[in-house]
C-alpha atoms as a PDB file:
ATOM      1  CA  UNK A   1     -34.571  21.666  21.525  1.00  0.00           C
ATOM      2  CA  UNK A   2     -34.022  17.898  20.820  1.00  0.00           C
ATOM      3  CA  UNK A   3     -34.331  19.212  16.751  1.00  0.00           C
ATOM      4  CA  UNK A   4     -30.898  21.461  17.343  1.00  0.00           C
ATOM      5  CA  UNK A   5     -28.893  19.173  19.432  1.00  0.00           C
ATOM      6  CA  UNK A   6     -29.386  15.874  16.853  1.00  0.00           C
ATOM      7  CA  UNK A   7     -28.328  19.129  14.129  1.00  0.00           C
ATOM      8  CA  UNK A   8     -25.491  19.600  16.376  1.00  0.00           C
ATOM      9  CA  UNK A   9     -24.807  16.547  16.772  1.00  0.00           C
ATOM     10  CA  UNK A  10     -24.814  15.539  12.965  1.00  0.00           C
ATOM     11  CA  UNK A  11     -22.280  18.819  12.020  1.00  0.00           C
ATOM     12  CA  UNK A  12     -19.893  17.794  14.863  1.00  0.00           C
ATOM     13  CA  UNK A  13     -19.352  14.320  13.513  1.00  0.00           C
ATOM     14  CA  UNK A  14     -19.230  16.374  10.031  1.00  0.00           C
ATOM     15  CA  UNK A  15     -16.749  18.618  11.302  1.00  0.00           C
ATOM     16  CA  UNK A  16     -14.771  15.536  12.651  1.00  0.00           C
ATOM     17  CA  UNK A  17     -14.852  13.649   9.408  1.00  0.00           C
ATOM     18  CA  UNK A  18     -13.456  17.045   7.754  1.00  0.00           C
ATOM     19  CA  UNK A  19     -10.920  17.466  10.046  1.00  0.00           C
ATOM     20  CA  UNK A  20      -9.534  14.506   9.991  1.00  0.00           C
ATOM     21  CA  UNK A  21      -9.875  14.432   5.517  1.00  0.00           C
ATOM     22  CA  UNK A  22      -7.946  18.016   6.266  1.00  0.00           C
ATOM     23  CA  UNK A  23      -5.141  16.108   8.208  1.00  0.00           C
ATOM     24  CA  UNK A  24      -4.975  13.573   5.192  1.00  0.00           C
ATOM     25  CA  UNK A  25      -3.936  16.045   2.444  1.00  0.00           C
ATOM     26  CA  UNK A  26      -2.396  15.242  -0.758  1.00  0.00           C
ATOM     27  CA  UNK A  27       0.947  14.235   0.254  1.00  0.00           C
ATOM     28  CA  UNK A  28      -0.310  11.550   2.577  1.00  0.00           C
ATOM     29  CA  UNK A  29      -2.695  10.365  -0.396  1.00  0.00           C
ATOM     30  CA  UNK A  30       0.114   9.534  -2.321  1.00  0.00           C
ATOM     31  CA  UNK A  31       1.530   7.580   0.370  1.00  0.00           C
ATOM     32  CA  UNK A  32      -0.875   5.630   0.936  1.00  0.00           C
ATOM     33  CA  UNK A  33      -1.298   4.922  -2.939  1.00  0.00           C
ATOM     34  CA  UNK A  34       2.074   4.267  -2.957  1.00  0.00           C
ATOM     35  CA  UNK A  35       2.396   2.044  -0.028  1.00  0.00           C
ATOM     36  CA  UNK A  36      -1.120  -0.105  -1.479  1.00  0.00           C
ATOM     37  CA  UNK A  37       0.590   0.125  -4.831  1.00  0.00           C
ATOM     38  CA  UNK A  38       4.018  -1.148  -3.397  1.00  0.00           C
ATOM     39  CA  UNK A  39       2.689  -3.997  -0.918  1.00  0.00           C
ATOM     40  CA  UNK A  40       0.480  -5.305  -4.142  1.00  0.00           C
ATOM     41  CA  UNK A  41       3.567  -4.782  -6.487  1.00  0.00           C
ATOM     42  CA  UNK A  42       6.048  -6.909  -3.933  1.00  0.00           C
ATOM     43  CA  UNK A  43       3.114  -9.991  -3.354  1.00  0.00           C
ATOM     44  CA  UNK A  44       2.774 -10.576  -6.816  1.00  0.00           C
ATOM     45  CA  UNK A  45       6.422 -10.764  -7.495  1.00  0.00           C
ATOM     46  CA  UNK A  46       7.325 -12.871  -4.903  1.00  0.00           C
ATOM     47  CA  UNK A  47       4.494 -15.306  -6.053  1.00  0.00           C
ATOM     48  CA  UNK A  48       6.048 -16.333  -8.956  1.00  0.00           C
ATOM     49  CA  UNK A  49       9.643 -16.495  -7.360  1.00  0.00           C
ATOM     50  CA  UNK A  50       9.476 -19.947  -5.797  1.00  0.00           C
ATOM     51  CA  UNK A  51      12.202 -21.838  -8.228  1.00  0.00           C
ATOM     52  CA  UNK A  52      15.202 -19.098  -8.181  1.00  0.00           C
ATOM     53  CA  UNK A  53      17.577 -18.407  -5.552  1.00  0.00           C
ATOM     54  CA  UNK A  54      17.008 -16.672  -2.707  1.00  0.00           C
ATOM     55  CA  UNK A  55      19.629 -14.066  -4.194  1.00  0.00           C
ATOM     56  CA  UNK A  56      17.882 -13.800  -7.150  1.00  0.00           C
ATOM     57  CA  UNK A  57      14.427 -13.745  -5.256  1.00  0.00           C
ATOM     58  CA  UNK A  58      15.456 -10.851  -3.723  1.00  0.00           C
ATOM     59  CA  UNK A  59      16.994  -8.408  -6.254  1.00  0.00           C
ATOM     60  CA  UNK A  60      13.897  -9.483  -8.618  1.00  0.00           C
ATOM     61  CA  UNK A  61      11.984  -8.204  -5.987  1.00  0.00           C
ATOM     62  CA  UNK A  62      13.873  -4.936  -5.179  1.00  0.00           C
ATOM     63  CA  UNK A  63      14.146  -4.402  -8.964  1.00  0.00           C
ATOM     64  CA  UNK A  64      11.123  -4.726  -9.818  1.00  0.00           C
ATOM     65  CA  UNK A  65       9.651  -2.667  -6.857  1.00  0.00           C
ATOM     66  CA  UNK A  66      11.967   0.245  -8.064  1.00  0.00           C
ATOM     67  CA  UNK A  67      11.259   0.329 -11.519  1.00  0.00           C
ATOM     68  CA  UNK A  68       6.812   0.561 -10.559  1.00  0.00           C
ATOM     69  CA  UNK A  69       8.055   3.279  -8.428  1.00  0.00           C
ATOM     70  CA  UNK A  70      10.368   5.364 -10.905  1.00  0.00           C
ATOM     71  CA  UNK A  71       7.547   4.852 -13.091  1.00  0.00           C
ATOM     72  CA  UNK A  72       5.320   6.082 -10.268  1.00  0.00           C
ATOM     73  CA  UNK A  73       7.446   8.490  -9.790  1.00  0.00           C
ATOM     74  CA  UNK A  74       7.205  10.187 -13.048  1.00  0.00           C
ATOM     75  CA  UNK A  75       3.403   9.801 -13.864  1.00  0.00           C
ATOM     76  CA  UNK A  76       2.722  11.321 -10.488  1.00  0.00           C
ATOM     77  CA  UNK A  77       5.284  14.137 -11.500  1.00  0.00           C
ATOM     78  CA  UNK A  78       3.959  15.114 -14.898  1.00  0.00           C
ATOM     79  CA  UNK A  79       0.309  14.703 -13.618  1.00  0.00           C
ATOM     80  CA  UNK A  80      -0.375  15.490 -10.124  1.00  0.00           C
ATOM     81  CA  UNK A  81      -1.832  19.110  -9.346  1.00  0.00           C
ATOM     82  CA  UNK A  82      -0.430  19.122  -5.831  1.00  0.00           C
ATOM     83  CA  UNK A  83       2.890  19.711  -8.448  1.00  0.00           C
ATOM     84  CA  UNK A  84       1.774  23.007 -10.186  1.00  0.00           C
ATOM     85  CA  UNK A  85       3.859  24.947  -7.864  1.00  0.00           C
ATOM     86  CA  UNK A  86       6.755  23.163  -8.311  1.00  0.00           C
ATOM     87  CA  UNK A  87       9.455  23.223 -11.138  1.00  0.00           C
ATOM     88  CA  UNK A  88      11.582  20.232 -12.749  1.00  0.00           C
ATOM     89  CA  UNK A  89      13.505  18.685 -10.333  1.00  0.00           C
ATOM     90  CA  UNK A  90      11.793  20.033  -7.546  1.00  0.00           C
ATOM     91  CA  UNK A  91       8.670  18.356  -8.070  1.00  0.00           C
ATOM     92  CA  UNK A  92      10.929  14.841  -9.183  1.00  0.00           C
ATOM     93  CA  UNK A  93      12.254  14.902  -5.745  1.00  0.00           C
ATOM     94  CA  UNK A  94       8.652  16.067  -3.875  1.00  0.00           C
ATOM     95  CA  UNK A  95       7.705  12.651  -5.312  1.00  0.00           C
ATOM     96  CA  UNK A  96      10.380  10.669  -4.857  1.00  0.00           C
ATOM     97  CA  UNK A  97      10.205  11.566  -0.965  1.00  0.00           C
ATOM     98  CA  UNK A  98       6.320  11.203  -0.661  1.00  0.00           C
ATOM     99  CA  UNK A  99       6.212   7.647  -2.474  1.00  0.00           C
ATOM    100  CA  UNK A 100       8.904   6.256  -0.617  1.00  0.00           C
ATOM    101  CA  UNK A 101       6.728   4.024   1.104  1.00  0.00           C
ATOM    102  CA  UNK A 102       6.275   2.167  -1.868  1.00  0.00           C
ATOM    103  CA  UNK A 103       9.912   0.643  -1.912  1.00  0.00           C
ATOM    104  CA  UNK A 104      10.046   0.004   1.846  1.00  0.00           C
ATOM    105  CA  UNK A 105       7.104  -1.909   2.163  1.00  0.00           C
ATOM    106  CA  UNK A 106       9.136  -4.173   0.349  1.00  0.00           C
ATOM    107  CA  UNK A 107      11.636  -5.031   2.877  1.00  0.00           C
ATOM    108  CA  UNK A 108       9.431  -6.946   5.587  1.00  0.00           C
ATOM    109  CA  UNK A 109       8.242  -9.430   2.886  1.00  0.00           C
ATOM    110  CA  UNK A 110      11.656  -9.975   1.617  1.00  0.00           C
ATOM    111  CA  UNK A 111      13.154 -10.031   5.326  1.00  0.00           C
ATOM    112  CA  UNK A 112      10.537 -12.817   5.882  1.00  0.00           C
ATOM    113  CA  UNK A 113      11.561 -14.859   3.157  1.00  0.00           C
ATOM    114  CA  UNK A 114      15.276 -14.573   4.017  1.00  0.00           C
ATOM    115  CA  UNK A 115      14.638 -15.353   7.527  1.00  0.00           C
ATOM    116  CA  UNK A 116      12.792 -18.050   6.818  1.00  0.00           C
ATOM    117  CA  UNK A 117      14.719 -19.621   4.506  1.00  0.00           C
ATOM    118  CA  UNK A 118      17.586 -19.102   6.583  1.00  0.00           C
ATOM    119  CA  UNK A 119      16.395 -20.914   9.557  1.00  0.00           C
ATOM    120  CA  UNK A 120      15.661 -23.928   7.214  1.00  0.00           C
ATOM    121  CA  UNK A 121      11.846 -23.444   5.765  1.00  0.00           C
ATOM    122  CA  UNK A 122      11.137 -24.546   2.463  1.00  0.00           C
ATOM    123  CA  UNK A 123      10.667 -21.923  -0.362  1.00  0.00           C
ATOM    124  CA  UNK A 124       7.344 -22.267  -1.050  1.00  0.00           C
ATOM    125  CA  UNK A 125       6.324 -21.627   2.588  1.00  0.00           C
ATOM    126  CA  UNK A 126       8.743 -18.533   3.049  1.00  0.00           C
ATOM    127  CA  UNK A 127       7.351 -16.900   0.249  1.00  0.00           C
ATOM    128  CA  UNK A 128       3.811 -17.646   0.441  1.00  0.00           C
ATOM    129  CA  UNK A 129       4.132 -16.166   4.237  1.00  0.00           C
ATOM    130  CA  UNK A 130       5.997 -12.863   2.306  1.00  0.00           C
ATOM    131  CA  UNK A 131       2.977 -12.598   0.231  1.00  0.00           C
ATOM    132  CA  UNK A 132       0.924 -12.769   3.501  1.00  0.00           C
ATOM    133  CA  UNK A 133       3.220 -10.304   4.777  1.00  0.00           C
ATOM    134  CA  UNK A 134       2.879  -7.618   2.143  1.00  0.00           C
ATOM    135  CA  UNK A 135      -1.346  -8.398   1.408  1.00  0.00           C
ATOM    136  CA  UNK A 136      -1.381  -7.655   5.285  1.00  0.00           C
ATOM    137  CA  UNK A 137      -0.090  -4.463   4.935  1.00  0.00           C
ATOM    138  CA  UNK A 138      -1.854  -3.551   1.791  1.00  0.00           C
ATOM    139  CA  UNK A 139      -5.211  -4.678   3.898  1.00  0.00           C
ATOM    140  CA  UNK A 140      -4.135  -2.436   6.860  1.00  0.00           C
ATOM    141  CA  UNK A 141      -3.207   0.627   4.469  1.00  0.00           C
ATOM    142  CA  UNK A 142      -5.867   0.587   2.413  1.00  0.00           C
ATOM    143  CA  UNK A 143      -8.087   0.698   5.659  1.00  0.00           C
ATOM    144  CA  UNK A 144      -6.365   3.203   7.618  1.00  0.00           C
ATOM    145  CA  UNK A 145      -6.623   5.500   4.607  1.00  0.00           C
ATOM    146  CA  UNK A 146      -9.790   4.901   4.040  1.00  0.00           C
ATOM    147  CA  UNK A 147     -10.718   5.876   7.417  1.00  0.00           C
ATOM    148  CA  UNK A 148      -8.720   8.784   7.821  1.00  0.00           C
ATOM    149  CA  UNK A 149     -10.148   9.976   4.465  1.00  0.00           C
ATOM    150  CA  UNK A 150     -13.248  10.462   6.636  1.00  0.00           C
ATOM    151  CA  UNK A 151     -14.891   7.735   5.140  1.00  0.00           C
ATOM    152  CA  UNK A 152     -17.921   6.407   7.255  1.00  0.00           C
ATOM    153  CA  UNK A 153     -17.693   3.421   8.845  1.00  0.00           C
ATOM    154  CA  UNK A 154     -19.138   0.971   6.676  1.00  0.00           C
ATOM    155  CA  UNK A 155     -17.034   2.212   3.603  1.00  0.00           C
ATOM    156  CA  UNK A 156     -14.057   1.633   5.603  1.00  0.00           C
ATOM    157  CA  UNK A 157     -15.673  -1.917   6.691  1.00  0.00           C
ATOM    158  CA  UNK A 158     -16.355  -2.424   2.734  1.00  0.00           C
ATOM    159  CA  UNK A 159     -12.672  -1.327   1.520  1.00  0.00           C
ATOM    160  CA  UNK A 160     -10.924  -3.349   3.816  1.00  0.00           C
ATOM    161  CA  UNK A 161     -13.022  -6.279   3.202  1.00  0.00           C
ATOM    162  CA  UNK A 162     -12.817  -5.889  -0.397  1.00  0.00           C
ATOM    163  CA  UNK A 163      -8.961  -5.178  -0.155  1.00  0.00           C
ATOM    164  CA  UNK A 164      -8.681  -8.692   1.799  1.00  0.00           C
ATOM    165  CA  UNK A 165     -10.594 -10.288  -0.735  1.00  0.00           C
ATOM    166  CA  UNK A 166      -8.637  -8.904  -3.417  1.00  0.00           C
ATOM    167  CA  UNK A 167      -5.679 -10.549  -1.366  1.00  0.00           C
ATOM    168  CA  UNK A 168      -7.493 -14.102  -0.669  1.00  0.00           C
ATOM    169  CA  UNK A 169      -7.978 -14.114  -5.027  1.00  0.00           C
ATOM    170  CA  UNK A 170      -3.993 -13.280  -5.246  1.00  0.00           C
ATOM    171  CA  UNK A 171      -3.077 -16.058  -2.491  1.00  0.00           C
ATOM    172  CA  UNK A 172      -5.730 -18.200  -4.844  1.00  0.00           C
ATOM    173  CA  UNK A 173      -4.075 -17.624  -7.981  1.00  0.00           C
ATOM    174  CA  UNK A 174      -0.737 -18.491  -6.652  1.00  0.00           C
ATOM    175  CA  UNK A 175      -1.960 -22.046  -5.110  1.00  0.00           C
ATOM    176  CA  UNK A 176      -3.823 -22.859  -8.392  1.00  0.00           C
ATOM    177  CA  UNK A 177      -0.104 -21.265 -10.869  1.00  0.00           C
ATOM    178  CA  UNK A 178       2.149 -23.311  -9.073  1.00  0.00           C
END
């Protein structure tokens, strides 16, 4: 009896790691690459943006943050599966909607560094809590996806401490650039 309930036991948490990689189809895969891609794509532009106005901080930013995502955009487009069914500029604009997140995870870092430097805080701190900002998010994306991938629980321990190691290195590099 104890043999079938630990059986049980084992295909319900099976079943519940299924569901919830059913719930996590393709389209919110994408997002979640595109929000990762997107937070890692805004830190490391902002690093290097110390010296320029905080105009010129900010459409660098945008700019560049649109251009990884057209790009995105289009390898996604000409190479994703989930886009068989789809034709031209239907599948251009399935994309387009699903990686969204990768432009608006822009706008907390940058809303950071304007508010900051706004109420007076040098550039260098504004921007280094921006990066912060945006590595933040990339940690907590990266581990919410990994858990509702149905990953077990040490994987998702693993990618989110990798992820905010991979964010300590970036925070590194800027201190030891600049």
């Amino acid at each position: 009896m104890s043999d079938e309930v630990t059986a049980s036991s084992r295909t319900s948490r099976r079943d519940r790691r299924t569901s919830r990689r059913d719930r996590f189809g393709p389209n919110a895969a994408e997002r979640v690459s595109a929000g990762c891609y997107g937070a890692l794509v805004s830190a490391t532009t902002l690093i290097g943006l110390t010296e320029t106005s905080l105009g010129s901080l900010v459409l660098v930013v945008v700019l560049t943050n649109l251009i990884y995502f057209a790009t995105h955009v289009f390898a996604y487009t000409i190479s994703s599966p989930s886009s068989s069914d789809q034709t031209g500029w239907q599948a251009v604009r399935h994309h387009v909607v699903v990686s969204a997140p990768m432009v608006s995870v822009t706008f907390v870092p940058i809303a950071l560094v304007v508010v900051l430097d706004l109420v007076g805080v040098d550039r260098e701190t504004a921007v280094l809590v921006g990066v912060m900002a945006a590595l933040a998010y990339l940690v907590a994306v990266a581990t919410g996806g990994a858990f509702f991938r149905g990953l077990r629980p040490l994987a998702v321990t693993l990618v989110g401490v990798l992820t905010g190691l991979i964010s300590v290195a970036l925070i590194a590099a800027k201190f030891s650039i600049h």
